[in-house]
N, C-alpha and C. Protein backbone atom coordinates (compact mmCIF):
# COMPACT_ATOMS: atom_id res chain seq x y z
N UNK A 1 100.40 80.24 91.31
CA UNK A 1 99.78 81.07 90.31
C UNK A 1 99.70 82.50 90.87
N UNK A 2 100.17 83.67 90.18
CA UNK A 2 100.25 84.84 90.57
C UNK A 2 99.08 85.65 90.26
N UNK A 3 98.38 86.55 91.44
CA UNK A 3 97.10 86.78 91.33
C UNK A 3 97.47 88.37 91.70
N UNK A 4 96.43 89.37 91.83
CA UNK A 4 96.96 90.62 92.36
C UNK A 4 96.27 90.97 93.58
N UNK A 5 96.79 91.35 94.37
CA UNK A 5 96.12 91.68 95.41
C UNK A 5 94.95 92.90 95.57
N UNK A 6 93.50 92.56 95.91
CA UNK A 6 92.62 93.50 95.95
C UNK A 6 92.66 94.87 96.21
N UNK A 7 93.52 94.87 97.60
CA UNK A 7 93.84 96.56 97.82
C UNK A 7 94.97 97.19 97.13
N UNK A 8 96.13 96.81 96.97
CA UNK A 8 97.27 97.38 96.26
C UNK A 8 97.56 97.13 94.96
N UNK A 9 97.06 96.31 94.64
CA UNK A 9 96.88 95.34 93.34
C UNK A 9 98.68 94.75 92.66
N UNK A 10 99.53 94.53 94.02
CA UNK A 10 100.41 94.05 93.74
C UNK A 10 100.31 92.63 93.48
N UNK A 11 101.04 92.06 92.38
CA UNK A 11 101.14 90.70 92.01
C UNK A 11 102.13 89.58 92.90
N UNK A 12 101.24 88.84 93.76
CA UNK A 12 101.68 87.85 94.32
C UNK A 12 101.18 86.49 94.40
N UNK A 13 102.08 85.17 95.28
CA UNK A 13 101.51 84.13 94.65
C UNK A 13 100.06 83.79 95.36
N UNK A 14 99.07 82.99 94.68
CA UNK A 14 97.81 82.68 95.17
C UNK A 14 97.94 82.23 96.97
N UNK A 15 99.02 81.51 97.59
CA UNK A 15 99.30 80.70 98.29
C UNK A 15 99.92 81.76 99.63
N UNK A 16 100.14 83.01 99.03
CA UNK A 16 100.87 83.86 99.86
C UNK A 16 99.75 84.64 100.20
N UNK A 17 98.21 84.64 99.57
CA UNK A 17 97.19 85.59 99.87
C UNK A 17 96.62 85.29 101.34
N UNK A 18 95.98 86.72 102.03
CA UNK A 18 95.35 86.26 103.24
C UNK A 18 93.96 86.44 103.30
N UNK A 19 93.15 86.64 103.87
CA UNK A 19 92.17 87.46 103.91
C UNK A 19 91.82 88.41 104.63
N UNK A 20 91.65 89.57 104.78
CA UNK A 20 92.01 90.91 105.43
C UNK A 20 90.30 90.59 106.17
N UNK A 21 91.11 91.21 107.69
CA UNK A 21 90.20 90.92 108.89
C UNK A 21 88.95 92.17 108.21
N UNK A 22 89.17 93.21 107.68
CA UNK A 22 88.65 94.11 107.67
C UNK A 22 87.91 93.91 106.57
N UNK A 23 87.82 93.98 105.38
CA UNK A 23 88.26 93.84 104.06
C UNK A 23 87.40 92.28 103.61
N UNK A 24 87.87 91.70 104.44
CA UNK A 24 87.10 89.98 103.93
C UNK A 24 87.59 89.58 102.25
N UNK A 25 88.55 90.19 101.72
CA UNK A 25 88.98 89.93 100.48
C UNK A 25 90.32 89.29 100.81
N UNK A 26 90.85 88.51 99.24
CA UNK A 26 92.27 88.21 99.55
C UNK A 26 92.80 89.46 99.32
N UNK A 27 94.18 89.64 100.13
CA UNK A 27 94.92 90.36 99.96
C UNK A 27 96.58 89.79 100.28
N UNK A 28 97.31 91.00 100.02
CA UNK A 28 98.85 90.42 100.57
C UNK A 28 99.24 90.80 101.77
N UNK A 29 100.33 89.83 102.20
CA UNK A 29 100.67 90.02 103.58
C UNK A 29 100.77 90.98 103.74
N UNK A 30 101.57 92.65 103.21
CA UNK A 30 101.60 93.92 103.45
C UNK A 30 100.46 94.46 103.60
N UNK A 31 99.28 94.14 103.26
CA UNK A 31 97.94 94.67 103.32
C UNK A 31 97.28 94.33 104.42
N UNK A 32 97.43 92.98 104.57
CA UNK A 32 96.87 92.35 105.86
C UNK A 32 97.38 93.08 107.11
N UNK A 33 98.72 93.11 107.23
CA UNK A 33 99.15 93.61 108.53
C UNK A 33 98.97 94.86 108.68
N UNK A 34 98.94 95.35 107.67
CA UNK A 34 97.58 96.89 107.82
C UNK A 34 96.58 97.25 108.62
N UNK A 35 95.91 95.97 107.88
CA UNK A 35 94.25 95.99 108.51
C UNK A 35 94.30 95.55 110.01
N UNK A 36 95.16 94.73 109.90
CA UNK A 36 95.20 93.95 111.55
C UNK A 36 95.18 95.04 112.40
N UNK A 37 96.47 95.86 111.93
CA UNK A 37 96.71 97.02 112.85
C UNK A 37 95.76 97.88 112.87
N UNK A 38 94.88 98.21 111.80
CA UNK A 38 93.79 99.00 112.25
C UNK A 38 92.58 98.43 112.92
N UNK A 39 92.64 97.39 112.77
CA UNK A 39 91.39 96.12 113.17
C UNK A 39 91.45 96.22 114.72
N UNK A 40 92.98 95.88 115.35
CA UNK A 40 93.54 96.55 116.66
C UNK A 40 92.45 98.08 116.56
N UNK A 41 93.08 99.22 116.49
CA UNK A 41 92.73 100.36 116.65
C UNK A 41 90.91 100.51 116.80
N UNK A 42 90.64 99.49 115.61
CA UNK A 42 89.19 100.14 115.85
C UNK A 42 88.30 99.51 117.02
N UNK A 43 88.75 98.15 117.11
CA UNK A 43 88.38 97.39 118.27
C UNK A 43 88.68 98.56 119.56
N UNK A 44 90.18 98.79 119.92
CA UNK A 44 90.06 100.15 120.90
C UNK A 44 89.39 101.11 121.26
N UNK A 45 88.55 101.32 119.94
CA UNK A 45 88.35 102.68 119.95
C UNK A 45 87.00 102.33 120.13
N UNK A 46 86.54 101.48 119.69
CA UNK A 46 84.72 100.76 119.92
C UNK A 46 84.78 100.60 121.48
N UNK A 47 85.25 100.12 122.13
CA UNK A 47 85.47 99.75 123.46
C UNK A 47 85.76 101.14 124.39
N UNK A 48 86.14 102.12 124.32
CA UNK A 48 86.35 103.70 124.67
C UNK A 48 84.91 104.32 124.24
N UNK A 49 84.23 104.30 122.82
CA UNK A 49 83.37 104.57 122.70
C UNK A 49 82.35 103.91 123.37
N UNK A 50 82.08 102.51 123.21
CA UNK A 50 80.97 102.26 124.07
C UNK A 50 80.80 102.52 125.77
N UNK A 51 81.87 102.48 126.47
CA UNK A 51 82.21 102.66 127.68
C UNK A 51 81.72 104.61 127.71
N UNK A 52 82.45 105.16 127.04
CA UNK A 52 81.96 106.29 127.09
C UNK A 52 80.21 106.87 127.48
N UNK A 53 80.16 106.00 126.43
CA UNK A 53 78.00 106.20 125.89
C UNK A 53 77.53 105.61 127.09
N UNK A 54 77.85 104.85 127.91
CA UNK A 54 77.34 104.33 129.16
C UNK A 54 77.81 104.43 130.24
N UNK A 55 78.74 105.41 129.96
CA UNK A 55 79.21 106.27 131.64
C UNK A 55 79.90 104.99 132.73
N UNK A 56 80.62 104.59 132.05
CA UNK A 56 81.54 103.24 132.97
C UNK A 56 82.07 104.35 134.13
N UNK A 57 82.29 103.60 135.05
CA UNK A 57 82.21 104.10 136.14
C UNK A 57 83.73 103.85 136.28
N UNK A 58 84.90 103.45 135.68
CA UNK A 58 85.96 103.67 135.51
C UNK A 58 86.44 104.54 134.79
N UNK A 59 85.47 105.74 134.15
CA UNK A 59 85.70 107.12 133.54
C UNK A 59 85.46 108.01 134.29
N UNK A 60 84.80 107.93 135.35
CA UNK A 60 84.45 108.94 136.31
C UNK A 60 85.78 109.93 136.76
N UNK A 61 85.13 111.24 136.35
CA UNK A 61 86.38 111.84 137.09
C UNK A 61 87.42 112.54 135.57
N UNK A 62 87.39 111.62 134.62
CA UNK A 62 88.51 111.48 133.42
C UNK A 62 87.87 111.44 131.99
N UNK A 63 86.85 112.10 131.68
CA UNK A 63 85.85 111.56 130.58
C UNK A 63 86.40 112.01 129.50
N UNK A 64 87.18 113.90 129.57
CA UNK A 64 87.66 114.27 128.82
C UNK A 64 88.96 113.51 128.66
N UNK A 65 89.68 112.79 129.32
CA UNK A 65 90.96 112.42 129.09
C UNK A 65 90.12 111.24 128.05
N UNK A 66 89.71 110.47 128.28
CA UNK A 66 89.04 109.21 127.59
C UNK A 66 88.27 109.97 126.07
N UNK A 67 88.00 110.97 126.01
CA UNK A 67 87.43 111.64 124.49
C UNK A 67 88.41 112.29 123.67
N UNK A 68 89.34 112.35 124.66
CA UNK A 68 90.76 112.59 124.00
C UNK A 68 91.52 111.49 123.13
N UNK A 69 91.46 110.37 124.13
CA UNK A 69 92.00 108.95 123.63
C UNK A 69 91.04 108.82 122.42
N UNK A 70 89.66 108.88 122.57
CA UNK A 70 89.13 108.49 121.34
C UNK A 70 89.33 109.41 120.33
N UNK A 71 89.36 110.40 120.19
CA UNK A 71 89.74 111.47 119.20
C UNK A 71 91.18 110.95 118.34
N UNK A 72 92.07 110.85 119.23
CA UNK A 72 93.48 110.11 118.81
C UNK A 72 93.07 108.72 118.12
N UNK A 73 92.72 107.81 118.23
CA UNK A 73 92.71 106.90 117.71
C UNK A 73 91.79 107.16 116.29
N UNK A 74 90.83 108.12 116.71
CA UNK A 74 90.07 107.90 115.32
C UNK A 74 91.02 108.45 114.09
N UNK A 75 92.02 109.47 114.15
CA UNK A 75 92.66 110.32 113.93
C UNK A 75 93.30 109.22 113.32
N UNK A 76 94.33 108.71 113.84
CA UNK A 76 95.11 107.12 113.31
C UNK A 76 94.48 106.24 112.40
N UNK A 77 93.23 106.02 112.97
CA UNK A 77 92.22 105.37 111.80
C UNK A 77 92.05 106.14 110.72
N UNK A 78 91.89 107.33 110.12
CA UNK A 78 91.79 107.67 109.01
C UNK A 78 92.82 108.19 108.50
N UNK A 79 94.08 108.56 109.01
CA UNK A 79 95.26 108.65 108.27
C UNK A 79 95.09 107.10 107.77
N UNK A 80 94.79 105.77 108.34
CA UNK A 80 95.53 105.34 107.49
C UNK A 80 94.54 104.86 106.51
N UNK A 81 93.92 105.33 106.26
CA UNK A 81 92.47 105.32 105.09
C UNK A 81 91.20 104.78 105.88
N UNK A 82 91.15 104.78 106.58
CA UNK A 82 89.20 103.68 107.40
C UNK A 82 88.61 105.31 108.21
N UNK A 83 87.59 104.84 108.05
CA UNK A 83 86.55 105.65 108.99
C UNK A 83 85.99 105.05 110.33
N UNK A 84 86.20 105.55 110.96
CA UNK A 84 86.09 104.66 112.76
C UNK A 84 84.11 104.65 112.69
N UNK A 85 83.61 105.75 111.80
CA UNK A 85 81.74 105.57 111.87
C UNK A 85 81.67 104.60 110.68
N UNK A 86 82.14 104.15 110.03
CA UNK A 86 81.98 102.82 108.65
C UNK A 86 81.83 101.98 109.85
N UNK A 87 82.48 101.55 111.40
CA UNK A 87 82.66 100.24 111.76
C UNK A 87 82.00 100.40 112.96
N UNK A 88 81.13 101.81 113.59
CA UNK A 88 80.72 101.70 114.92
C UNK A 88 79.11 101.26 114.64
């Protein structure tokens, strides 16, 4: 049975829907592997941020290089539509 997908609202079959890690809706495989990939990114970027806020002692020395990394990733996160503060 052909249903539409929540984010793109392309018509595909019920059986082909996933549920988007992000999202918690069905969606289609093109949507899903979206989110995954940003799901990746934001997980990164939570993990840089929290390490940051508590001065890991494997930043020592490099903090700006590491606020750099996070800057970049958030950057990636909202080109591709998400807000990295919706998920911190």
């Amino acid at each position: 049975m052909p249903v539409p997908c929540s984010k793109c609202g392309e018509w595909v079959e019920l059986n082909s829907t996933r549920q988007g890690p992000l999202s918690r809706e069905l969606i289609c495989a093109n949507c899903c592997r979206e989110e995954e990939s940003v799901s990746f990114l934001i997980d990164e970027a939570k993990d840089i941020h929290y390490d940051l806020k508590n001065y890991a002692e494997h930043m020592k020395g490099d903090r700006r290089g590491w606020k750099k990394n996070l800057k970049e990733l958030t950057e990636k996160i909202s080109v591709l539509g998400y807000s990295f503060d919706d998920f911190i």
